[in-house]
Protein backbone atom coordinates (compact mmCIF):
# COMPACT_ATOMS: atom_id res chain seq x y z
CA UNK A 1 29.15 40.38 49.76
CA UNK A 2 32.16 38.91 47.95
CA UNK A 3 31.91 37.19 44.71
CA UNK A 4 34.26 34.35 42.54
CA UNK A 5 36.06 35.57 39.83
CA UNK A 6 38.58 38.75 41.19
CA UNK A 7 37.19 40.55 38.49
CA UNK A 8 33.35 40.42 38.69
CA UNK A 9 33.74 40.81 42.71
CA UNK A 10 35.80 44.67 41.08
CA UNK A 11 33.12 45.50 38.93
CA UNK A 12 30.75 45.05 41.28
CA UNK A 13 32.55 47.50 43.54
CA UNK A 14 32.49 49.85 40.76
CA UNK A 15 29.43 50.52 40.20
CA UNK A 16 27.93 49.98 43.78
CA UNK A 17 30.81 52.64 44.66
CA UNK A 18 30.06 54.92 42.06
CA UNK A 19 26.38 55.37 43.04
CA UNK A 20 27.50 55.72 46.27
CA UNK A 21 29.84 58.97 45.98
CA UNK A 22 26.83 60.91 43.41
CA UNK A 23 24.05 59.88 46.34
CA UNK A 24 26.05 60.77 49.16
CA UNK A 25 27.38 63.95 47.07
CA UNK A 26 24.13 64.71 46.81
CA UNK A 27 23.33 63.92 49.97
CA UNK A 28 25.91 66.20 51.98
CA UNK A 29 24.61 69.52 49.60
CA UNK A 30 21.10 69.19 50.65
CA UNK A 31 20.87 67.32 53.71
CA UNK A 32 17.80 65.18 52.76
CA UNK A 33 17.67 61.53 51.50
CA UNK A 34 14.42 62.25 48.89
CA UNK A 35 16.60 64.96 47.62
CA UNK A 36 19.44 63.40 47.14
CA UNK A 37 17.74 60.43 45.95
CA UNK A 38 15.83 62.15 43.11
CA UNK A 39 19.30 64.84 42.32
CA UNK A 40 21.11 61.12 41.83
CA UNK A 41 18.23 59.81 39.39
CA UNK A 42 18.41 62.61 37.34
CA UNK A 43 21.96 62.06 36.91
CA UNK A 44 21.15 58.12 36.25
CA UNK A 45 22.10 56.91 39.33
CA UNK A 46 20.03 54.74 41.56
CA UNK A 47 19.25 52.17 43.91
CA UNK A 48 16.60 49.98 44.69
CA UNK A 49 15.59 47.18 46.94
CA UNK A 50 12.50 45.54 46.00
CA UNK A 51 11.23 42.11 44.04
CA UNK A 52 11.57 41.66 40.80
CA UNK A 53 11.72 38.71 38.30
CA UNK A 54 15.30 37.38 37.81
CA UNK A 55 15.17 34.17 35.41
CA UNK A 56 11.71 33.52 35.44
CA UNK A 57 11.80 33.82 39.45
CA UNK A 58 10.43 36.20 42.04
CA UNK A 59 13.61 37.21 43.66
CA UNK A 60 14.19 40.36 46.84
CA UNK A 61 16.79 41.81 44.89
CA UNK A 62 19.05 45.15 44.95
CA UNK A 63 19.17 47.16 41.59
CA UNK A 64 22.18 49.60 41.54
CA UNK A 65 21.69 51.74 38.29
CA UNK A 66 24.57 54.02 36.56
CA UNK A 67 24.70 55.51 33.39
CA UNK A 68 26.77 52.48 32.05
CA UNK A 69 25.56 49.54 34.04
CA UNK A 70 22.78 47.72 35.86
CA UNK A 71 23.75 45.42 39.13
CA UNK A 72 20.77 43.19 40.38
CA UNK A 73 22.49 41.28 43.85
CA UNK A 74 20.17 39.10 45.13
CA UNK A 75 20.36 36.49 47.69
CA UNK A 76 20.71 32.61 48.96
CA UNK A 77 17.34 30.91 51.01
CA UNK A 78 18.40 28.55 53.93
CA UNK A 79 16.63 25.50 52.89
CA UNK A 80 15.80 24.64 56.89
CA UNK A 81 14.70 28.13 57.76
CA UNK A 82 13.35 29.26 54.47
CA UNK A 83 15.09 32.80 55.25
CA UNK A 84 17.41 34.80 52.86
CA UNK A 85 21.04 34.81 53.67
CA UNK A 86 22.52 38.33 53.25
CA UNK A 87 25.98 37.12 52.63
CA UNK A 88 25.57 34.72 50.49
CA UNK A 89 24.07 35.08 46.60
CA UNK A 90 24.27 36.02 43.05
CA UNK A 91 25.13 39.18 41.28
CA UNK A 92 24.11 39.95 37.97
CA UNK A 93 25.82 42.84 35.70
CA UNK A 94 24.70 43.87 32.41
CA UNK A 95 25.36 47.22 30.29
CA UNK A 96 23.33 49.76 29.72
């Protein structure tokens, strides 16, 4: 997903980039996802994909948690089909 300004659209990579090299780190030493899933939390570093309540709304979001930032990305609905649209939506970054 892209996002408007430059600069958000680069923090965004940041983070999402950062969990990405500790999980997969992880990953390639043990060779197992709950492993390297649990090796990242304890290094506070993790991802997850579930609802949660983004201004006052029930939204299918993605959390990416580091030790210095939170990233909630969630999406657009079609208005016709009533479906999310995985390419387009909002991205929220706060500090932690």
């Amino acid at each position: 997903m892209e996002f408007d300004p430059p600069a958000l659209q680069r923090l965004y990579e940041v983070v999402t980039d950062q969990y990405h090299e500790v999980y997969n780190r992880y990953l390639e030493e043990f060779d197992d996802d709950d492993e390297a899933y649990y090796e990242a939390l304890d290094d506070g570093y993790e991802m997850v994909t579930d609802y949660k309540i983004i201004n006052d709304e029930e939204q299918f979001a993605t959390t990416y948690s580091t030790p210095a930032y939170e990233v909630d990305i969630w999406y657009e609905v079609d208005e016709v089909t009533n479906k999310r649209v995985y390419n387009k939506g909002f991205v929220r970054i706060s500090r932690r």
